[in-house]
Protein backbone atom coordinates (compact mmCIF):
# COMPACT_ATOMS: atom_id res chain seq x y z
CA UNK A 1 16.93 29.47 14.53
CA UNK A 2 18.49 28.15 11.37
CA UNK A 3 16.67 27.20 8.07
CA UNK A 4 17.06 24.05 5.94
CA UNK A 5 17.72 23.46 2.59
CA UNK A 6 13.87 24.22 1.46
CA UNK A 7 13.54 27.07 4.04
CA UNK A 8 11.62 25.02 6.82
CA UNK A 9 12.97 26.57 10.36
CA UNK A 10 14.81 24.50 12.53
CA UNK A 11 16.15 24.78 15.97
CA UNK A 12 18.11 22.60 18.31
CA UNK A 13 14.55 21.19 19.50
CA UNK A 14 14.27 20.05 15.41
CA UNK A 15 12.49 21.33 12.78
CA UNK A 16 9.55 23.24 12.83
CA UNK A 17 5.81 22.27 11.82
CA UNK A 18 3.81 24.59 9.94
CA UNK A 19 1.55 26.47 11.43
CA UNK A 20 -1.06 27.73 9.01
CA UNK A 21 -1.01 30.46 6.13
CA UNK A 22 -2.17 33.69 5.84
CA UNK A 23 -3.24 34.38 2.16
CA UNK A 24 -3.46 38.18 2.48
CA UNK A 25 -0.30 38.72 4.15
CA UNK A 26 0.99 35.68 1.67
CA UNK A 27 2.81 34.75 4.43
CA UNK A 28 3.21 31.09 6.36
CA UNK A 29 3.39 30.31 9.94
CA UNK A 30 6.00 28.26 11.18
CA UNK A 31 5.98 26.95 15.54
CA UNK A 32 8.87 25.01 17.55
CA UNK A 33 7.94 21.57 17.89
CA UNK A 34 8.52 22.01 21.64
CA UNK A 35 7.07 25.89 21.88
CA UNK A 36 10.55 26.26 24.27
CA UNK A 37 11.72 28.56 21.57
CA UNK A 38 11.68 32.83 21.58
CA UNK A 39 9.80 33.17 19.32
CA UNK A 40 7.72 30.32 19.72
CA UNK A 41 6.63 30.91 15.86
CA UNK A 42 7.30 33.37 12.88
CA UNK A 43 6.33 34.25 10.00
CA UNK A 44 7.85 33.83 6.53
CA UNK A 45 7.02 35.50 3.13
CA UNK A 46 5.62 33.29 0.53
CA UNK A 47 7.50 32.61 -2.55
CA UNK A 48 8.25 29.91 -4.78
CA UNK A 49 10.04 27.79 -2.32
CA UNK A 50 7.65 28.22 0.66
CA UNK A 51 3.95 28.34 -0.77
CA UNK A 52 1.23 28.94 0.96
CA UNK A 53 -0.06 25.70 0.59
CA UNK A 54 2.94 23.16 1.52
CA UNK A 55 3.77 20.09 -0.53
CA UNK A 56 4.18 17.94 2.54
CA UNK A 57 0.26 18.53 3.24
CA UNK A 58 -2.23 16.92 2.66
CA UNK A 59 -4.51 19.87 1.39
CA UNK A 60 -1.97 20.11 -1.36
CA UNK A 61 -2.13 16.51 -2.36
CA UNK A 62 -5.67 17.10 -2.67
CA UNK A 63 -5.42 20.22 -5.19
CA UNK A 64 -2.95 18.58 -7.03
CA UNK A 65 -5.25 15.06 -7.58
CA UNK A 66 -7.80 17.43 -9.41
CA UNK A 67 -4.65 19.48 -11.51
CA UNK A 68 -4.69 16.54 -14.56
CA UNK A 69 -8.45 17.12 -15.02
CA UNK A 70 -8.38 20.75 -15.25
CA UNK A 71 -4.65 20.19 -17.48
CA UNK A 72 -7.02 18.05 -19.63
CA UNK A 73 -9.71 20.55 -19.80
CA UNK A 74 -7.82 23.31 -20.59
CA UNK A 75 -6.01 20.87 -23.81
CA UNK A 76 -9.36 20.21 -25.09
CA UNK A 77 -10.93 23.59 -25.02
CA UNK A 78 -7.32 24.68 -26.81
CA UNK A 79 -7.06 22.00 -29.50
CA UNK A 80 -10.53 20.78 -29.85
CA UNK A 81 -12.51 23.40 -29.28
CA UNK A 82 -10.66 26.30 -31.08
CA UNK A 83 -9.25 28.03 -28.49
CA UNK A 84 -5.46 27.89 -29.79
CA UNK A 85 -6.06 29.72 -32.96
CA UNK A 86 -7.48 32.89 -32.22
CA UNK A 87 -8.53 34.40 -35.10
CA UNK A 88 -10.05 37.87 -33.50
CA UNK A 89 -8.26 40.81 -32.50
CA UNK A 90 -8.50 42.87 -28.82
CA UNK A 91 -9.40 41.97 -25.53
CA UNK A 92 -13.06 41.97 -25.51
CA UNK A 93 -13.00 40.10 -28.73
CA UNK A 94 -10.60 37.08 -27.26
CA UNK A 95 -12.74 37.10 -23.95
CA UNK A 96 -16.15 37.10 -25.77
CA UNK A 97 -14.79 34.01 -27.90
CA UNK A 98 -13.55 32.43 -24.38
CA UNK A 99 -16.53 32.64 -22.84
CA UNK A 100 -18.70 31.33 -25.74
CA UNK A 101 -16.44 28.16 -26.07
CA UNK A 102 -16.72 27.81 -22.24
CA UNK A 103 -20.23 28.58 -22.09
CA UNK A 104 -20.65 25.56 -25.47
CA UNK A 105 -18.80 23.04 -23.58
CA UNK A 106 -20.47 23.27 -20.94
CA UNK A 107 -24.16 22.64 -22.74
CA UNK A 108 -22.77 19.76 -23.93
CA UNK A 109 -21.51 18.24 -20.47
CA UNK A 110 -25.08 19.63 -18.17
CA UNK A 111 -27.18 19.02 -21.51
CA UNK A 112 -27.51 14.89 -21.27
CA UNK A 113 -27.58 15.18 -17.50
CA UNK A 114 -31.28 17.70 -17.47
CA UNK A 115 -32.64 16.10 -20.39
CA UNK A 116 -32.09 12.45 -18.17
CA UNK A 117 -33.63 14.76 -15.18
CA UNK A 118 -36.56 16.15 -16.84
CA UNK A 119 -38.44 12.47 -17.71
């Protein structure tokens, strides 16, 4: 069993399909395309290179579709809604401030929606 240049197995049978992920273990599972090899799968530590979640699938290309709207999110509750200049000091503090910017925002996104409900 040899590896490619982004850590995929391959064998002389080609190169291996992945095989599912184990996010406790953060470890992937990688099979022979023909299942002729010993072993017919292994197991590889997640890092960087080989996430638990491949690019090449389509459950990826799904998470990263919704990544710009949380990216967007996350710009407006920094630069819009104060969260850039924090002007408090210690943990609690910074989360309490957090939360009650998260917890505004999102009156103002449900708030149209049950008034519209309620009528």
């Amino acid at each position: 069993m040899a590896r490619t240049l982004d850590d995929v197995p391959t064998c002389e049978h080609g190169r291996w399909a992945f095989a599912g992920a184990d996010f406790k273990r953060k470890a992937t599972k990688w099979r022979c395309p023909s299942a002729k090899c010993a072993p017919k799968s292994v197991w590889l530590k997640a890092d960087r290179r080989k996430p638990l979640v491949p690019r090449s699938t389509k459950r990826f290309g799904d998470l990263y579709r919704g990544r710009s709207a949380v990216e967007r999110e996350f710009g407006r509750l920094k630069h819009e809604y104060g969260l850039a200049p924090i002007r408090v000091r210690g943990l609690a503090k910074v989360q309490l401030h957090a939360d009650l910017t998260m917890l505004a925002r999102l009156s103002q996104v449900t708030g149209p929606r049950l008034s519209v409900h309620s009528l």
